[in-house]
Protein backbone atom coordinates (compact mmCIF):
# COMPACT_ATOMS: atom_id res chain seq x y z
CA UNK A 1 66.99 18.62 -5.53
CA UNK A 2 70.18 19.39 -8.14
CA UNK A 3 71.62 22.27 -6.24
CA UNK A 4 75.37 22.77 -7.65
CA UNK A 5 75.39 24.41 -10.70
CA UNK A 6 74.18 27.71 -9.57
CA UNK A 7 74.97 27.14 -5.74
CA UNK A 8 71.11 27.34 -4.75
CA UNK A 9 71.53 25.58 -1.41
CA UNK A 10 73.73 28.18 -0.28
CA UNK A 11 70.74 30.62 -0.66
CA UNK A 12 68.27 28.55 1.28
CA UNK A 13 67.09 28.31 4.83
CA UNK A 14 67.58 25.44 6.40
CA UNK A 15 64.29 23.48 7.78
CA UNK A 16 62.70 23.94 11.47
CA UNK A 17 64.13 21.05 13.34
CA UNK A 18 61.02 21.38 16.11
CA UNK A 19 58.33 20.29 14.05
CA UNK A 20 59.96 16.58 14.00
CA UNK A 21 56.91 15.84 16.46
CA UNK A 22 54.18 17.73 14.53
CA UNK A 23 54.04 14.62 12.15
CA UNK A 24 53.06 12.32 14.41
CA UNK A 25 50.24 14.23 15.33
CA UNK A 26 48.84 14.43 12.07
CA UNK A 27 49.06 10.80 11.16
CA UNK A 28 47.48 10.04 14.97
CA UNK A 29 44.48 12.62 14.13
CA UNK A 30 44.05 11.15 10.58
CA UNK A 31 43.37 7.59 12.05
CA UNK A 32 41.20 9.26 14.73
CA UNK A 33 39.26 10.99 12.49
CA UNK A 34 38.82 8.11 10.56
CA UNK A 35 38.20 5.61 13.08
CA UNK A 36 35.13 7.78 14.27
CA UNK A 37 33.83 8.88 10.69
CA UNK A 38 34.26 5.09 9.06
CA UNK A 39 31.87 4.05 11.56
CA UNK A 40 28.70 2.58 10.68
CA UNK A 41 26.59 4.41 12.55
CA UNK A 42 27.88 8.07 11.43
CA UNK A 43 28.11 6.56 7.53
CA UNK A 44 24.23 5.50 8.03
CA UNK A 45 22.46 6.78 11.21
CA UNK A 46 19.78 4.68 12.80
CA UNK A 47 20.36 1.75 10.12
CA UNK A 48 22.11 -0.86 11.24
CA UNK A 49 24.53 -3.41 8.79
CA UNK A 50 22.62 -6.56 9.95
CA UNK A 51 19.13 -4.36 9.10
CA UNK A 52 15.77 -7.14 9.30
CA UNK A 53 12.30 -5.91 8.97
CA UNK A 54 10.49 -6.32 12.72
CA UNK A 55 8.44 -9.19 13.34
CA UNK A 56 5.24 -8.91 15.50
CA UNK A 57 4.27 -11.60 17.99
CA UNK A 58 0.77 -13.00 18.69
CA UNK A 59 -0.27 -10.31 21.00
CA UNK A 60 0.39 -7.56 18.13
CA UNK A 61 -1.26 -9.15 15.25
CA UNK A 62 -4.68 -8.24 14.01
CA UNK A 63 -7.69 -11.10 14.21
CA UNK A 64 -9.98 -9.94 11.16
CA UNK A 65 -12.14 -12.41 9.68
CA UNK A 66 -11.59 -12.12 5.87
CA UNK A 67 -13.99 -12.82 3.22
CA UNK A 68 -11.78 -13.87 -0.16
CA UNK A 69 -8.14 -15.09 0.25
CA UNK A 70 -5.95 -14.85 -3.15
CA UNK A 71 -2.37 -16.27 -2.98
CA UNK A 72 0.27 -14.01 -4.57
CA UNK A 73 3.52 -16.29 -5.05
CA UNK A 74 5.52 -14.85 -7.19
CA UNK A 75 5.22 -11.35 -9.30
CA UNK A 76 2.13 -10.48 -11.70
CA UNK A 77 0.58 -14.13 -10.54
CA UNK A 78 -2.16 -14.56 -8.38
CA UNK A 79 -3.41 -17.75 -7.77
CA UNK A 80 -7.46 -17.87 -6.98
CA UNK A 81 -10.02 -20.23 -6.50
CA UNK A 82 -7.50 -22.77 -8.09
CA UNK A 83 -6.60 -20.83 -11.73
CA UNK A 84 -3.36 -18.64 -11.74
CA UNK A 85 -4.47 -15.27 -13.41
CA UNK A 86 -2.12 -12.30 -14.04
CA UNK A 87 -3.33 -8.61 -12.06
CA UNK A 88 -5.23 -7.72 -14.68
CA UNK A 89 -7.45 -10.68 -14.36
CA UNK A 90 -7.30 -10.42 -10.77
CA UNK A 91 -8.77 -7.05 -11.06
CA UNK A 92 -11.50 -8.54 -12.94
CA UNK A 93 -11.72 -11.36 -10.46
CA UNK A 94 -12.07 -9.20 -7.63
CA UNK A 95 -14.96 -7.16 -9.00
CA UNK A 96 -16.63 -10.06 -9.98
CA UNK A 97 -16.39 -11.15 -6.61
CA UNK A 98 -17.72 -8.23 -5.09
CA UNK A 99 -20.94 -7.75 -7.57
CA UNK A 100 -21.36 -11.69 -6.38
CA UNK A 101 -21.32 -10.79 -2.89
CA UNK A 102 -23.38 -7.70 -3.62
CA UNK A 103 -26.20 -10.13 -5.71
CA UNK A 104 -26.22 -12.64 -3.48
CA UNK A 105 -26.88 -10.17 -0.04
CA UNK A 106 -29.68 -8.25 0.87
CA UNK A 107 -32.05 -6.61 -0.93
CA UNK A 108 -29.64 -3.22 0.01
CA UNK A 109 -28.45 -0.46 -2.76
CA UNK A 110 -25.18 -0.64 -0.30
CA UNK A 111 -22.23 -2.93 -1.59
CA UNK A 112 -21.18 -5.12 0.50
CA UNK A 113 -17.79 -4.23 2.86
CA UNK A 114 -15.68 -7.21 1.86
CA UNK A 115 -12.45 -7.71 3.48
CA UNK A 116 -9.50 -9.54 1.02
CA UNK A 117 -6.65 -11.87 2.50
CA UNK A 118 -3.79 -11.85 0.57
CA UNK A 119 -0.84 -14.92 1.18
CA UNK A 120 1.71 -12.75 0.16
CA UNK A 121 5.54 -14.38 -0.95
CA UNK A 122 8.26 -13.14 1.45
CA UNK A 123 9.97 -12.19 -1.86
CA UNK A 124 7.75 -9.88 -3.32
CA UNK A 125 8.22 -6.49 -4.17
CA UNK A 126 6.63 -3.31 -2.45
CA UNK A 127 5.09 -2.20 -6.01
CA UNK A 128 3.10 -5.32 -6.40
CA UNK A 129 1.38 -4.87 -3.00
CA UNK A 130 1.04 -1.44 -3.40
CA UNK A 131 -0.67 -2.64 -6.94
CA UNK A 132 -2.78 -5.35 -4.91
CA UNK A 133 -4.20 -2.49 -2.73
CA UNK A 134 -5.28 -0.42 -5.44
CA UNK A 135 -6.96 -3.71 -7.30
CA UNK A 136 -8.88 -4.43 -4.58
CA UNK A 137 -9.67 -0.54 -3.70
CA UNK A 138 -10.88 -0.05 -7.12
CA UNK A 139 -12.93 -3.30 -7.09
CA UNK A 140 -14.52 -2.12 -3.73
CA UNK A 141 -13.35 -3.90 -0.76
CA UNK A 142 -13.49 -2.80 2.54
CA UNK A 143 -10.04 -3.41 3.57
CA UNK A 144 -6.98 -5.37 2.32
CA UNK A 145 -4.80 -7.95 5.31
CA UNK A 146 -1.46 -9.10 3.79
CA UNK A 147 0.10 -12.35 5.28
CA UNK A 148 3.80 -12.89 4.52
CA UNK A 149 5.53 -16.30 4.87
CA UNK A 150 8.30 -16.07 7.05
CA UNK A 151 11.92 -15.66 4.84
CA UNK A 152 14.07 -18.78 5.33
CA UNK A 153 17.33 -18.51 6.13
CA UNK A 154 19.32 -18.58 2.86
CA UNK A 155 17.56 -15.07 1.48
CA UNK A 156 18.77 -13.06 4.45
C-alpha cells in the first residue's frame, strides 16, 4: 500500500501479532470439512459409485409356467412367432393371441388368464417395459414375467 505522500502509515495500527496461529487453523478445518463433505456417501447417501442392480439366485426366482413368450431385443422390436413387428403390431399380436386362446377353450364367457414371457435385452429401457406391461394389460393377460439376459462385462 503507497503510504508516503500523506504519511498514512503513521496513522495506522499496527497488526495483532497473536493470530500468526489462527491461520493454520483455518486452512486445517477447510481440508477437514472437506475431506468429510467430498465424501461419497454424504454427496449421495445410500448410493454407492460402483452402483449394480441386485441379482436374485435360484432360490428367489419365480417358477410360472407361461403361455406366449415374445423376444424384445432391441427398442420398438419385438420378435414373435418368427416375424419382427414394432409395439403397435405387438399390441395387435397379443390380442389376437388372446381371442385365439379364448376361441379355442371352453365353451366359457370368461377369457382366458394367459400369462406372457417376455426375453427382455439387458439394454432396454424402463419405458419400453413399462409400455410392454400396458400392451399386454390392455390385450388381457393375466400377468406379465420379464427375463433379462445377464449384461456382459463391457456395458458395466
Amino acid at each position: 500500500m503507497i503510504t508516503r505522500p500523506l504519511d498514512l502509515s503513521s496513522r495506522l495500527r499496527p497488526g495483532p501479532r497473536g493470530l500468526d496461529a489462527l491461520f493454520y487453523v483455518n486452512v486445517g478445518a477447510l481440508a477437514v470439512f472437506f475431506l468429510v463433505f467430498g465424501s461419497r456417501f454424504v454427496l449421495a447417501p445410500g448410493l454407492a459409485v460402483d452402483f449394480a442392480l441386485p441379482r436374485a439366485d435360484a432360490a428367489a426366482t419365480a417358477r410360472l409356467t407361461t403361455d406366449v413368450v415374445i423376444a424384445v431385443p432391441a427398442s420398438d422390436m419385438a420378435v414373435v412367432d418368427g416375424a419382427v413387428v414394432d409395439f403397435n403390431g405387438l399390441g395387435e399380436w397379443l390380442r389376437a393371441r388372446i381371442n385365439g386362446a379364448a376361441a379355442a377353450g371352453p365353451d366359457t364367457t370368461e377369457t382366458p388368464r394367459l400369462r406372457l414371457l417376455v426375453q427382455a435385452s439387458g439394454s432396454l429401457p424402463a419405458r419400453d417395459l413399462a409400455r410392454i406391461y400396458a400392451l399386454a394389460a390392455n390385450a388381457g393377460f393375466a400377468g406379465v414375467l420379464v427375463a433379462t439376459d445377464e449384461a456382459a462385462e463391457g456395458r458395466r
